[in-house]
N, C-alpha and C. Protein backbone atom coordinates (compact mmCIF):
# COMPACT_ATOMS: atom_id res chain seq x y z
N UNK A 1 0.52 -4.66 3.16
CA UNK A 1 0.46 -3.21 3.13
C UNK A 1 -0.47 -2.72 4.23
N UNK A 2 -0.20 -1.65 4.75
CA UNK A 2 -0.79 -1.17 5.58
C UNK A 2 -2.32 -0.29 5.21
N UNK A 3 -3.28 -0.06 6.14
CA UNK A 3 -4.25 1.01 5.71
C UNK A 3 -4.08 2.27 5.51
N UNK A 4 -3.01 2.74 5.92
CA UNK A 4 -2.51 3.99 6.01
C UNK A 4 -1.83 4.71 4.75
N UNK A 5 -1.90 3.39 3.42
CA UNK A 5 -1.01 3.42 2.60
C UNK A 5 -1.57 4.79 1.95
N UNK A 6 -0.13 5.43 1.41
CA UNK A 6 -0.28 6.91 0.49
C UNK A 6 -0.48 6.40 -1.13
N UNK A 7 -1.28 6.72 -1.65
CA UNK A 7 -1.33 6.41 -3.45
C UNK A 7 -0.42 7.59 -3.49
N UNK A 8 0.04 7.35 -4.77
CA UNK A 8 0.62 7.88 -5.50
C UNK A 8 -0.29 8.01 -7.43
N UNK A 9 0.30 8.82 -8.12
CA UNK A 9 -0.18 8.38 -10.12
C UNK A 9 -0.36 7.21 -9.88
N UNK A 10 0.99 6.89 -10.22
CA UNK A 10 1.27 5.48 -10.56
C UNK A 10 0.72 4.40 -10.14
N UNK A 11 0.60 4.49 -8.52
CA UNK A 11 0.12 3.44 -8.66
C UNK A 11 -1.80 3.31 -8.76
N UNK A 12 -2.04 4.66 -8.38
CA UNK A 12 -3.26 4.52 -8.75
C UNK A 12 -3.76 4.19 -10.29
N UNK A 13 -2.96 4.16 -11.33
CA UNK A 13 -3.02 3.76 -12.60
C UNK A 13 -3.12 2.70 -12.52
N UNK A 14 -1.99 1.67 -11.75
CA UNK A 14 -1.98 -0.05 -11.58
C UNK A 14 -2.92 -0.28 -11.45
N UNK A 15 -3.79 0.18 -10.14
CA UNK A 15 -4.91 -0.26 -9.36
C UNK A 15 -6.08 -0.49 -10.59
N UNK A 16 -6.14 1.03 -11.40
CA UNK A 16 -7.22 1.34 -11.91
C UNK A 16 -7.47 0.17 -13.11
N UNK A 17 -6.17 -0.11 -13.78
CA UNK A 17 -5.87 -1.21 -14.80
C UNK A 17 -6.09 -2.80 -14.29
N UNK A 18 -5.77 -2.46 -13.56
CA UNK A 18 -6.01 -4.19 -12.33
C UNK A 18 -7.36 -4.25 -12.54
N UNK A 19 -8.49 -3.37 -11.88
CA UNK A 19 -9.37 -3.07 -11.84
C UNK A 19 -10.48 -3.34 -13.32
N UNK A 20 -9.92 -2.49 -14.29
CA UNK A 20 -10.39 -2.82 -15.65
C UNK A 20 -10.10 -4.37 -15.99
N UNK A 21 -8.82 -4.83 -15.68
CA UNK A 21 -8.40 -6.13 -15.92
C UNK A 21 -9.60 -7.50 -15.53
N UNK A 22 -9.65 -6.97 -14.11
CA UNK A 22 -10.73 -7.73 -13.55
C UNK A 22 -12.08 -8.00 -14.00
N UNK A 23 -12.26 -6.64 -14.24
CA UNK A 23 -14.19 -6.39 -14.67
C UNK A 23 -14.35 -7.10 -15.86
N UNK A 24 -12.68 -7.81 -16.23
CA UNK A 24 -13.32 -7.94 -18.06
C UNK A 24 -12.71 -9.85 -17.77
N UNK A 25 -12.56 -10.12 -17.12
CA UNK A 25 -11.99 -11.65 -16.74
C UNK A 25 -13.94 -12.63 -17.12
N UNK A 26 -13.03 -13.46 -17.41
CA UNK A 26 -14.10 -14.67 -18.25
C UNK A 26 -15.80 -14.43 -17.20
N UNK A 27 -15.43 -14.83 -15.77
CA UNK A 27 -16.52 -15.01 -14.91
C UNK A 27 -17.17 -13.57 -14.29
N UNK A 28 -16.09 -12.71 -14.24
CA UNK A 28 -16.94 -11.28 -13.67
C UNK A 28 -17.69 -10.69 -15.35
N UNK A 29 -16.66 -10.79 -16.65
CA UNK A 29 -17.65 -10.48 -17.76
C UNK A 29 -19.16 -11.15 -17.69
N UNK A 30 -19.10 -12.29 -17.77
CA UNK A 30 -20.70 -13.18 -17.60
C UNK A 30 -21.75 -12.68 -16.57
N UNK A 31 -20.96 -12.71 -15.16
CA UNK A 31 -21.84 -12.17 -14.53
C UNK A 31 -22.30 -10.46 -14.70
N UNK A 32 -21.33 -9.71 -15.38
CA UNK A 32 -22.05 -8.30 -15.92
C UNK A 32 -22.92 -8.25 -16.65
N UNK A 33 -22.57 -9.08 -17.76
CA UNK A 33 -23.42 -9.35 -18.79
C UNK A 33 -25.05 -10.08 -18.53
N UNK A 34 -25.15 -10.33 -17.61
CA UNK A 34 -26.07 -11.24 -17.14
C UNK A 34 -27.37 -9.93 -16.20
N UNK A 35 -26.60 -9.16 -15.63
CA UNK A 35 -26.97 -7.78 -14.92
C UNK A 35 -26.98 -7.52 -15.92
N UNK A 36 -26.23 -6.90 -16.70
CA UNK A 36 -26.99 -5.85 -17.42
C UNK A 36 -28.41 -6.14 -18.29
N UNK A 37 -28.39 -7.56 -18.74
CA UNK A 37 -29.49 -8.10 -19.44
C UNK A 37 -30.66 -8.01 -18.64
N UNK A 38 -30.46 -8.32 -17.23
CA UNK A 38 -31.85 -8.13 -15.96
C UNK A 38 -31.87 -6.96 -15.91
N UNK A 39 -30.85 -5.60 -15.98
CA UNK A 39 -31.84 -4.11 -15.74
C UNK A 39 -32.03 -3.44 -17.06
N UNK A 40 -31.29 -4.54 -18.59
CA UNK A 40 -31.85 -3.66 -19.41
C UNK A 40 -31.92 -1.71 -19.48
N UNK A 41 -32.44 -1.41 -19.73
CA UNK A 41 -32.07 0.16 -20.12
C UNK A 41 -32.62 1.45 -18.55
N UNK A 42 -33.34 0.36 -18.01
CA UNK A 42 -33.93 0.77 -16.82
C UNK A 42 -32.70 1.19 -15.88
N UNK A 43 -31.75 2.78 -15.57
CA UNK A 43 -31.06 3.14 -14.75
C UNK A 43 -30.89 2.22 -13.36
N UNK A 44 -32.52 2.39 -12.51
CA UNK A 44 -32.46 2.04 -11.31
C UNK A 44 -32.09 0.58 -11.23
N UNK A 45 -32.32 0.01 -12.12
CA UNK A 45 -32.07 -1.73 -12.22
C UNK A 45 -30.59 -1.48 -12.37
N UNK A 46 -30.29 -1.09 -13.14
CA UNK A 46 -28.51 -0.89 -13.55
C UNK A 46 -27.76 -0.80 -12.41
N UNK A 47 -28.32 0.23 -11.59
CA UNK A 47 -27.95 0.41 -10.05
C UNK A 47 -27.99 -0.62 -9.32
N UNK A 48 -28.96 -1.34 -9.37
CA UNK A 48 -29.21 -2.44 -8.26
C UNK A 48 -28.57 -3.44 -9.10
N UNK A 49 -28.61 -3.66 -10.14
CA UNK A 49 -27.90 -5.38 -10.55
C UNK A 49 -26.34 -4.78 -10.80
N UNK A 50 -25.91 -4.08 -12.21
CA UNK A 50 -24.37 -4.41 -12.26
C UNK A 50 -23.48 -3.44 -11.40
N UNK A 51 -23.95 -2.11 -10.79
CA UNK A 51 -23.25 -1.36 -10.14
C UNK A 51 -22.50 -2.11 -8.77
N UNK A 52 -23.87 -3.45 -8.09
CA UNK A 52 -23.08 -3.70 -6.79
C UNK A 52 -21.66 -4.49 -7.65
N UNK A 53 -21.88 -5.37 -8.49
CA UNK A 53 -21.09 -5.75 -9.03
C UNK A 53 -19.77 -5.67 -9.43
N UNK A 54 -19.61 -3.98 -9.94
CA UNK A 54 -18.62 -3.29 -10.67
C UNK A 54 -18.03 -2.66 -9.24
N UNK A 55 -18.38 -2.50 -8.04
CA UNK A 55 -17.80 -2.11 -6.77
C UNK A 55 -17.34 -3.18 -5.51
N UNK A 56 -17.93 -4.40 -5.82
CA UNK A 56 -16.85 -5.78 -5.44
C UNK A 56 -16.27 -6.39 -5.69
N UNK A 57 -15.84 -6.02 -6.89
CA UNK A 57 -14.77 -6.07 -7.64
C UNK A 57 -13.79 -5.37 -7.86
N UNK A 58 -13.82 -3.97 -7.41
CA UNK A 58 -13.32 -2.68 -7.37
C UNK A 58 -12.41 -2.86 -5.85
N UNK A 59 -13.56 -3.34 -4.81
CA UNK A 59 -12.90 -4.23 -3.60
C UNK A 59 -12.36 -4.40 -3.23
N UNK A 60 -12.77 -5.74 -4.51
CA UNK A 60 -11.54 -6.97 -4.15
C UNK A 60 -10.01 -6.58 -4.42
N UNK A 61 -10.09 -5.66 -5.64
CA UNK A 61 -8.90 -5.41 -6.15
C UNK A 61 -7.90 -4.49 -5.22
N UNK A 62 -8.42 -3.25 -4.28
CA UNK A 62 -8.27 -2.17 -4.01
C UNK A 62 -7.47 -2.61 -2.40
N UNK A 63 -8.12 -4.30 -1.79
CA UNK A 63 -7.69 -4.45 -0.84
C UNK A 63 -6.34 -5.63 -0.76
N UNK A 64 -6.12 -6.02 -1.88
CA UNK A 64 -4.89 -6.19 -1.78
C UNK A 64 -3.88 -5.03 -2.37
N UNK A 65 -3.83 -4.22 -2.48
CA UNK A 65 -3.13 -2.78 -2.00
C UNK A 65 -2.98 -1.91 -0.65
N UNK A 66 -3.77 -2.65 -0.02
CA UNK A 66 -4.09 -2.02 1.46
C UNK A 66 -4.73 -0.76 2.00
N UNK A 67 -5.75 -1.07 1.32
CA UNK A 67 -6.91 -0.34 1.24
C UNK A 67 -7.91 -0.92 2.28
N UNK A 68 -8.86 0.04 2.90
CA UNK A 68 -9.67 -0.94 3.97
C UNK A 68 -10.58 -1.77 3.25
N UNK A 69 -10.69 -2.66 3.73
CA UNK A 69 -12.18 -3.00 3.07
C UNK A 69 -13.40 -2.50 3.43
N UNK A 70 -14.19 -3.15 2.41
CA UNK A 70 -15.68 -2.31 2.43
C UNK A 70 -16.15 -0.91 1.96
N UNK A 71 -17.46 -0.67 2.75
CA UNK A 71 -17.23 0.99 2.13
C UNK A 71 -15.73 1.87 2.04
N UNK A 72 -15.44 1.87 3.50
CA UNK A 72 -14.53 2.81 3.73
C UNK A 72 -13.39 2.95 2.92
N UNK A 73 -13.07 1.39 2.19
CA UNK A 73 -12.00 1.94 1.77
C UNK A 73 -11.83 1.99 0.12
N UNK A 74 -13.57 1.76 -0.13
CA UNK A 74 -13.87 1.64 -1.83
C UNK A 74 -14.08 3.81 -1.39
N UNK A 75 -14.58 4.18 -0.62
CA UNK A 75 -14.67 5.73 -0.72
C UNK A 75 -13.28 6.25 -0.35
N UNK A 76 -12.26 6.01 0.23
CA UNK A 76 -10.92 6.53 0.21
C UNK A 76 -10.31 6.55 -1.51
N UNK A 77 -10.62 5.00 -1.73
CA UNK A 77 -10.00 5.11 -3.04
C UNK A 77 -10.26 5.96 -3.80
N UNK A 78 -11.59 5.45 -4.22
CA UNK A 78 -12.62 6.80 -4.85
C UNK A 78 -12.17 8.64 -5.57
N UNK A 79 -11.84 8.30 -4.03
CA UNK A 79 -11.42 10.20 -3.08
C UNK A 79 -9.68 10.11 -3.92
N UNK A 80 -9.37 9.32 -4.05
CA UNK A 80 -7.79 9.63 -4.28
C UNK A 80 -8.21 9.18 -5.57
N UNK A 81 -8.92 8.56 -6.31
CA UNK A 81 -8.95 8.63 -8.14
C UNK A 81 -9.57 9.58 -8.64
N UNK A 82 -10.62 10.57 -7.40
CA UNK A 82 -10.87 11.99 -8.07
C UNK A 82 -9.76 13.30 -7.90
N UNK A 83 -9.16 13.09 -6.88
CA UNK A 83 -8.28 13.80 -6.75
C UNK A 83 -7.12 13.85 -8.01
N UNK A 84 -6.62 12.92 -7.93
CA UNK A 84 -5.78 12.18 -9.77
C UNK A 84 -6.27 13.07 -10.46
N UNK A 85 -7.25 12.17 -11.36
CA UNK A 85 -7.78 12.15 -12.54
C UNK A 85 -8.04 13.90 -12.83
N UNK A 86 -7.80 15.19 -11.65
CA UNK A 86 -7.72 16.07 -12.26
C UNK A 86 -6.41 16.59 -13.13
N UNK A 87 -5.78 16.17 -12.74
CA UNK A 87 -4.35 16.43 -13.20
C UNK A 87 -3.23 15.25 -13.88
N UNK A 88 -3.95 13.87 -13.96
CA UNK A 88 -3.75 12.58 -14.87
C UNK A 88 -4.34 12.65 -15.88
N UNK A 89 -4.06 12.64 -17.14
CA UNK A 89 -5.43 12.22 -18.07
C UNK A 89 -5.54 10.82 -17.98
N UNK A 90 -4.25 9.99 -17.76
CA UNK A 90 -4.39 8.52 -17.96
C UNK A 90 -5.62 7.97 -16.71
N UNK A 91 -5.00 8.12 -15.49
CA UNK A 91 -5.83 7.96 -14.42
C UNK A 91 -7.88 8.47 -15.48
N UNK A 92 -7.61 9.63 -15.46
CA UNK A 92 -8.97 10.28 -15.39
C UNK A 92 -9.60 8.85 -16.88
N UNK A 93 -8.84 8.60 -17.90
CA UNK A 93 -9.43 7.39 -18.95
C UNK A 93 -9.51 6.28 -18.82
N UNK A 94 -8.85 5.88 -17.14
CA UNK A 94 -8.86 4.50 -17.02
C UNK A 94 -9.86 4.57 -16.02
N UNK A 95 -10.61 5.70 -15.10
CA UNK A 95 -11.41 5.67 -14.44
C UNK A 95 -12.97 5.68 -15.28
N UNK A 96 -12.57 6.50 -16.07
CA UNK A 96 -13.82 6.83 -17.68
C UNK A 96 -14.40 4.95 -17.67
N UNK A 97 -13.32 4.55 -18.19
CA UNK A 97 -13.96 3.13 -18.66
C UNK A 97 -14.36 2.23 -17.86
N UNK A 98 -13.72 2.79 -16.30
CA UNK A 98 -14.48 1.93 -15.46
C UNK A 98 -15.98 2.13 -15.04
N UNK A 99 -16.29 3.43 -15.29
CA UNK A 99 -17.55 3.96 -14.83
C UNK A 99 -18.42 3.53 -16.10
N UNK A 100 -17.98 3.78 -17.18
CA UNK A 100 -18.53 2.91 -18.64
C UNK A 100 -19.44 1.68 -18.05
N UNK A 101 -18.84 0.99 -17.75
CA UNK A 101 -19.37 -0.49 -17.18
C UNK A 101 -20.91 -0.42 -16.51
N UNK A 102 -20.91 0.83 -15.47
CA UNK A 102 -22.28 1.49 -15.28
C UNK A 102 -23.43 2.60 -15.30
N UNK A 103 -22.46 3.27 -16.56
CA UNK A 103 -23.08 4.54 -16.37
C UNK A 103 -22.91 4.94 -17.67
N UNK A 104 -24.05 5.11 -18.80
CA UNK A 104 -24.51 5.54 -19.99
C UNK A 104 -23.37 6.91 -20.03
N UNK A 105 -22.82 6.79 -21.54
CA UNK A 105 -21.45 7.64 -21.91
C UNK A 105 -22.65 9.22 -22.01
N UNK A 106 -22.01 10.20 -21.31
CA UNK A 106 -22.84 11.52 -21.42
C UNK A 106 -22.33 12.33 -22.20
N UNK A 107 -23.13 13.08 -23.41
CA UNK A 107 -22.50 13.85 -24.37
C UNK A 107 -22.78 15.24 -24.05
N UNK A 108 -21.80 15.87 -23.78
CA UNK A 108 -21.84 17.50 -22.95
C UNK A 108 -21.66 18.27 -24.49
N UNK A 109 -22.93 19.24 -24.75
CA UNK A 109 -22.57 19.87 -26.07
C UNK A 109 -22.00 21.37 -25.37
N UNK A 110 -20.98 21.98 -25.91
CA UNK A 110 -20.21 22.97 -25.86
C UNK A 110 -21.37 24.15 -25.85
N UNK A 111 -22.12 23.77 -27.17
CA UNK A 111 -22.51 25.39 -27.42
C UNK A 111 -23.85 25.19 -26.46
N UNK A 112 -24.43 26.66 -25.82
CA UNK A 112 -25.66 26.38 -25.55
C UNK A 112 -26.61 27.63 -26.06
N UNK A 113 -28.04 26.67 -26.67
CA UNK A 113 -29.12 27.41 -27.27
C UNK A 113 -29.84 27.74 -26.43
N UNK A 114 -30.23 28.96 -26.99
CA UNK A 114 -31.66 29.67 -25.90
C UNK A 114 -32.61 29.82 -27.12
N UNK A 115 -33.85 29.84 -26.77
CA UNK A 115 -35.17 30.24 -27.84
C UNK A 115 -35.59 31.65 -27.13
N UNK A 116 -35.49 32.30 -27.92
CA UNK A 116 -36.18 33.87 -26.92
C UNK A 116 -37.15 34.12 -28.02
């Protein structure tokens, strides 16, 4: 495949499932699990141990689709699973659980209190 390649839903769904598929395989689970135990509840550790983790793997996956490698083409992807996920819900829940992997679930409350 070329670099030039156009996503589409669909296949950005594959990717994203490939993707989940991967993060949860016998040897990338261990090694998450292993990060997450070294940054513990500490964000910035989370960042530095399982995040590089959960994005060379993201990668690996993204460049046999023909995607560039490296930054450039983990931020193209990126750019085309935010673009999606506004108008996918599937995309937008299969991206949810990938970000799960590094990023504490955030509970947005609807109502908001003021004290006057």
């Amino acid at each position: 495949m070329t670099a030039s390649l156009q996503l589409d839903s669909n296949t950005v769904r594959v990717i994203l499932a490939e993707i989940l598929e991967s993060l949860t395989t016998c040897e990338n689970a261990l090694n998450l699990e292993d990060a997450k135990n070294k940054a513990g509840n500490d964000m910035l550790k989370v960042m530095q141990y399982v995040y590089p983790i959960v994005v060379n793997i993201q990668m690996d996956v993204i460049k046999r689709y023909g995607m560039p490698e490296g930054r450039e083409g983990i931020i193209k992807f990126t750019r085309s699973v935010v673009a999606f996920e506004k108008d996918d819900r599937v995309v937008a829940d299969l991206h949810r659980q990938i970000r799960s992997f590094y990023l504490p679930p955030v509970n947005v409350s609807s109502a908001v209190t003021s004290h006057v």
